[in-house]
C-alpha atoms as a PDB file:
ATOM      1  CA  UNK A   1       7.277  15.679  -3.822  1.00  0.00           C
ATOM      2  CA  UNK A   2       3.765  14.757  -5.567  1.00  0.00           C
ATOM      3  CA  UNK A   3       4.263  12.706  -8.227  1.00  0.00           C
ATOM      4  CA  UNK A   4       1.809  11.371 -10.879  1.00  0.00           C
ATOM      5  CA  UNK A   5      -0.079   8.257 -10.575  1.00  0.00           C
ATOM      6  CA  UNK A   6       1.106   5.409 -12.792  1.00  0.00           C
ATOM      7  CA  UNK A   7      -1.502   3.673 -15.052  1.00  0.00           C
ATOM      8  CA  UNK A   8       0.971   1.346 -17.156  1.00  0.00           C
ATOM      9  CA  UNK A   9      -0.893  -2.149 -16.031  1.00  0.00           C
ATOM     10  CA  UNK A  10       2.207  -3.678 -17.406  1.00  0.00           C
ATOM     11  CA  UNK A  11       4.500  -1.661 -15.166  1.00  0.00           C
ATOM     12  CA  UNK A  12       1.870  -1.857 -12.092  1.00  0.00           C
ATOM     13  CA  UNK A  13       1.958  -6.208 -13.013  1.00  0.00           C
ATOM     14  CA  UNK A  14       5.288  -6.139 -11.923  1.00  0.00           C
ATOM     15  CA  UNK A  15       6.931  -7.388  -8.221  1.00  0.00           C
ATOM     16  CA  UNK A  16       8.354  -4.801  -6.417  1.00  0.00           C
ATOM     17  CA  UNK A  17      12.226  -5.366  -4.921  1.00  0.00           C
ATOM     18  CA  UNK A  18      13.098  -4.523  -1.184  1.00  0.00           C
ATOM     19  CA  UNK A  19      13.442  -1.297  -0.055  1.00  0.00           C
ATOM     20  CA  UNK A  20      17.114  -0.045   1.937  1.00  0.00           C
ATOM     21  CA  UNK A  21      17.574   2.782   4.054  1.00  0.00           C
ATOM     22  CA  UNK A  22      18.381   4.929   0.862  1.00  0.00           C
ATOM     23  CA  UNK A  23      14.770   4.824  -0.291  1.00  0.00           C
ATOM     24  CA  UNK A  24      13.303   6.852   2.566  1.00  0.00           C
ATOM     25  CA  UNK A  25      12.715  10.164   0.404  1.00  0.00           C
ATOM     26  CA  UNK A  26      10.078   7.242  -1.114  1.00  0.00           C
ATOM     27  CA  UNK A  27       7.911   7.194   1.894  1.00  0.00           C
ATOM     28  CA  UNK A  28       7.975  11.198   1.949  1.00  0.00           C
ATOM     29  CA  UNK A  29       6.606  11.168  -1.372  1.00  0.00           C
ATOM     30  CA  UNK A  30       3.725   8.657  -0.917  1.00  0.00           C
ATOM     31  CA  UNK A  31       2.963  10.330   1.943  1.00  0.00           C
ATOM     32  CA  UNK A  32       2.872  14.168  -0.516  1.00  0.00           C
ATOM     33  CA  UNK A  33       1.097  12.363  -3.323  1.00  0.00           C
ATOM     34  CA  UNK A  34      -1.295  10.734  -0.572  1.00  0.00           C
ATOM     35  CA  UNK A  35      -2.202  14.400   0.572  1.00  0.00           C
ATOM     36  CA  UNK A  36      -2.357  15.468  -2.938  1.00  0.00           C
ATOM     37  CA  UNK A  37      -5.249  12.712  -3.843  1.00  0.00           C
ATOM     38  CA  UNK A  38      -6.570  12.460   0.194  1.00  0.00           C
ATOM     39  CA  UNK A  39     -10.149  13.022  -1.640  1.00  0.00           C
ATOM     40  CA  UNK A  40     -10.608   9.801  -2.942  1.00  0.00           C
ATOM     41  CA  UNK A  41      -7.303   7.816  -1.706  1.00  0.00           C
ATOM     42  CA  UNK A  42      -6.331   5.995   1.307  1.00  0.00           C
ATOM     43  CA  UNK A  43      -3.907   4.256   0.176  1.00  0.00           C
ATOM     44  CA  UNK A  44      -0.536   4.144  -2.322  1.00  0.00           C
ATOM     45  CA  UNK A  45       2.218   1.467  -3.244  1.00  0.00           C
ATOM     46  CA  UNK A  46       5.287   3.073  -4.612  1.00  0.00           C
ATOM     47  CA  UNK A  47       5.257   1.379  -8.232  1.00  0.00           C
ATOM     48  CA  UNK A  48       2.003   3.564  -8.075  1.00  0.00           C
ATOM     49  CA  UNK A  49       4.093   6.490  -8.149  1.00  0.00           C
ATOM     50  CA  UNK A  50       6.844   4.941 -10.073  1.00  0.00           C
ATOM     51  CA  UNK A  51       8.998   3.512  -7.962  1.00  0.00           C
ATOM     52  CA  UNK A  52       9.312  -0.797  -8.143  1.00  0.00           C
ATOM     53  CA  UNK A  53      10.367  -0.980  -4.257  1.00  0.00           C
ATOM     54  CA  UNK A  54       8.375  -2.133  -1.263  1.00  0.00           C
ATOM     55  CA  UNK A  55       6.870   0.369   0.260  1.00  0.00           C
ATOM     56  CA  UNK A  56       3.594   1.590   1.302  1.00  0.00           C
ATOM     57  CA  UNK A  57       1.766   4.483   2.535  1.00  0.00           C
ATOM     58  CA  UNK A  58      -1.806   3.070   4.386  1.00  0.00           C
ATOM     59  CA  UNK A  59      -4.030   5.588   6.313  1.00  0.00           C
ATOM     60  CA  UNK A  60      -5.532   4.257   9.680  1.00  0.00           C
ATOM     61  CA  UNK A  61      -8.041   6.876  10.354  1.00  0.00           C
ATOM     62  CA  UNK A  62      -5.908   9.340  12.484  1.00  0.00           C
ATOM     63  CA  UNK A  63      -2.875   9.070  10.710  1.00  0.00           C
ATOM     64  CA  UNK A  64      -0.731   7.612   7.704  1.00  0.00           C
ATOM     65  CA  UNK A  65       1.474   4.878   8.204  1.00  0.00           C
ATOM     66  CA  UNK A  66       4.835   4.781   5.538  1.00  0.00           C
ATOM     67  CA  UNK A  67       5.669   0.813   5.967  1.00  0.00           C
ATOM     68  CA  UNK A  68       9.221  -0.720   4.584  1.00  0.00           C
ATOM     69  CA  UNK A  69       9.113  -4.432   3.410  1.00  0.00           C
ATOM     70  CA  UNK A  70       5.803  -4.910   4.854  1.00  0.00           C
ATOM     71  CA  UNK A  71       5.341  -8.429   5.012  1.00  0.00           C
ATOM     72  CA  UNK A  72       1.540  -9.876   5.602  1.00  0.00           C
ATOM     73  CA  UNK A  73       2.264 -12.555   8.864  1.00  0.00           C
ATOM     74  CA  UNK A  74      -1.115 -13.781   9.549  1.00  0.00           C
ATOM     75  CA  UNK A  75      -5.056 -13.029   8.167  1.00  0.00           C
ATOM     76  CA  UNK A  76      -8.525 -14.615   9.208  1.00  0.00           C
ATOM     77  CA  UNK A  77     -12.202 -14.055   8.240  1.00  0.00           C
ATOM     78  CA  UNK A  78     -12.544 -13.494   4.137  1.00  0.00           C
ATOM     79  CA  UNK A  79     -14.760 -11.717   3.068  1.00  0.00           C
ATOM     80  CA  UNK A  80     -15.605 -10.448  -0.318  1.00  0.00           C
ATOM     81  CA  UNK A  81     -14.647  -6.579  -0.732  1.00  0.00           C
ATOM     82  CA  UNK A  82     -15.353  -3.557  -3.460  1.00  0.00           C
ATOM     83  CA  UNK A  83     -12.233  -1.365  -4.443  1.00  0.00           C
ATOM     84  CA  UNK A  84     -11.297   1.312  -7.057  1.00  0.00           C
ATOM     85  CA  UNK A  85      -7.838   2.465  -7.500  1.00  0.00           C
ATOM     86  CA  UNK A  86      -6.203   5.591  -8.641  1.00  0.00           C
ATOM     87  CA  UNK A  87      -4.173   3.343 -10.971  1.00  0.00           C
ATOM     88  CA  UNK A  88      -6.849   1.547 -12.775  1.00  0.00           C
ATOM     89  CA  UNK A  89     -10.598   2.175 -13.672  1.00  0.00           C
ATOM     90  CA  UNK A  90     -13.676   0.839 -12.361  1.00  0.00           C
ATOM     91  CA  UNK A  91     -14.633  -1.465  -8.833  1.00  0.00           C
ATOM     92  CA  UNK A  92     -13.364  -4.492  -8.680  1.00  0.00           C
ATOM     93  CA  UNK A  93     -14.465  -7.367  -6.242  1.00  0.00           C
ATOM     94  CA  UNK A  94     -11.780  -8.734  -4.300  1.00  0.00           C
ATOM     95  CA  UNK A  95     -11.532 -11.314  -1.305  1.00  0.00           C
ATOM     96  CA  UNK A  96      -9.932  -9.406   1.498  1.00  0.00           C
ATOM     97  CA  UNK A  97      -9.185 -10.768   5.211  1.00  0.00           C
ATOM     98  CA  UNK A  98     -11.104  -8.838   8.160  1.00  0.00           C
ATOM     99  CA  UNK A  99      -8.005  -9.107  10.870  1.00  0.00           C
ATOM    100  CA  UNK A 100      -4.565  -9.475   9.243  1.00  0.00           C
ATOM    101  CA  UNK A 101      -0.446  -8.836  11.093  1.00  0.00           C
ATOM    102  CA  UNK A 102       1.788  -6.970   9.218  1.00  0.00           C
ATOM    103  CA  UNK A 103       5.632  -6.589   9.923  1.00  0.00           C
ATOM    104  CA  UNK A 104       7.096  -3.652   8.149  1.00  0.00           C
ATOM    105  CA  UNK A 105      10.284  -1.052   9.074  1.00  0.00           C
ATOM    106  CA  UNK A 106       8.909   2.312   9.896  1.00  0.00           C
ATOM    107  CA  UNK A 107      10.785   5.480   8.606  1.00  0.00           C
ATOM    108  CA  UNK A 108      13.260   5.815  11.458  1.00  0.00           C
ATOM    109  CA  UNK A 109      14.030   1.976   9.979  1.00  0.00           C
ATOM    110  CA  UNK A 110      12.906   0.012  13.026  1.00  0.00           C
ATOM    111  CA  UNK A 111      10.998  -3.269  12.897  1.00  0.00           C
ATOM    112  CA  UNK A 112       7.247  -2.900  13.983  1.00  0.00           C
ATOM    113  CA  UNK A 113       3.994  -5.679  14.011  1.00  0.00           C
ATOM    114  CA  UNK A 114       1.022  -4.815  13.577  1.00  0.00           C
ATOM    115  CA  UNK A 115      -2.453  -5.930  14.367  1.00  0.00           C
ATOM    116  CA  UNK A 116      -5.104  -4.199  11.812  1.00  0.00           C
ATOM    117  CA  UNK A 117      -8.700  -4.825  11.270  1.00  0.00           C
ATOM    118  CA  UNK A 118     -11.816  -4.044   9.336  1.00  0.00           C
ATOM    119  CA  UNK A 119     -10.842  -0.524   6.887  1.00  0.00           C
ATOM    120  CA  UNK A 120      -7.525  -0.638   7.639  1.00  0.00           C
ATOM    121  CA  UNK A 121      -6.820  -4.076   6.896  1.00  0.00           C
ATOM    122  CA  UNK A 122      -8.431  -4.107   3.332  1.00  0.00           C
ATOM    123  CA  UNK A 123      -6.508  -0.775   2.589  1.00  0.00           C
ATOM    124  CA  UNK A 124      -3.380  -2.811   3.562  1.00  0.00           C
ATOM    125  CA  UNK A 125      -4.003  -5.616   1.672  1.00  0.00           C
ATOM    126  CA  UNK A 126      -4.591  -3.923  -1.509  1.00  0.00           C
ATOM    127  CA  UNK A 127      -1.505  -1.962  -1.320  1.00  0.00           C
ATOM    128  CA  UNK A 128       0.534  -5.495  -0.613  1.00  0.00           C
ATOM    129  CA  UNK A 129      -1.105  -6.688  -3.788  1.00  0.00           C
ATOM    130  CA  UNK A 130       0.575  -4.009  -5.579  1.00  0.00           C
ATOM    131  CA  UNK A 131       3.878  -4.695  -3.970  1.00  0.00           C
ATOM    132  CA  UNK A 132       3.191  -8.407  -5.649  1.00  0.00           C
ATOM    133  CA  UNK A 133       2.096  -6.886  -8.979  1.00  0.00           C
ATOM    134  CA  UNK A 134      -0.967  -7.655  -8.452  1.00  0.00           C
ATOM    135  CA  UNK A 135      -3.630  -5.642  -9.608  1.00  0.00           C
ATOM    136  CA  UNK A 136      -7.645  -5.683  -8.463  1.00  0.00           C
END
């Protein structure tokens, strides 16, 4: 289901709690609402669309990839990025990590690490800060 993008910066300032097995029809929706908005997104955090759990929806070029409890393991290289969001207005001017490990439960609920660099690895970071209520 597409569902609309949340603006509330009080809301979006918020942590997000872990995400079960019963939050699965989540990921199907970021990954509806990331079709719906593929123009100018690459990215979504589920308090985007409402929803205060962790979980996020990250495309890696070829594909999207719905993570569960993603948890950031390891980064190296800052570097100072530019970002927009669908949730707020404007570019902000964030420092982002050029290699970063990620360990996240995929849909089917199995534990995966991940190695991500450059495009990718910003895109994941800023949907992590959203999990964290943080916002760019």
């Amino acid at each position: 289901m597409i569902r609309p993008i949340v603006k509330d910066t009080f809301f979006l300032s918020q942590k997000s709690e872990p995400a079960t097995k019963a939050d699965l029809q989540v990921g199907a929706d970021l990954q509806d609402t990331l079709e719906a908005h593929r123009d100018g997104c690459v990215g979504l955090a589920a308090n985007m669309i409402g929803i205060r759990k962790r979980i996020i929806i990250v495309n890696i070029g070829f594909a999207d990839i719905v993570m569960f409890n993603p948890v950031l393991l390891k980064k190296d290289t800052p570097y100072e990025a530019e970002e927009g969001c669908l949730s707020l207005v404007g570019i902000r001017k964030p420092t982002r990590y050029q290699n970063i490990e990620v360990e996240y439960y995929d849909r089917n609920w199995k534990k995966q690490r991940q190695k991500f660099s450059g495009w990718t690895a910003q895109i994941c970071q800023h949907e992590l800060d959203h999990l964290e209520g943080i916002l760019i």
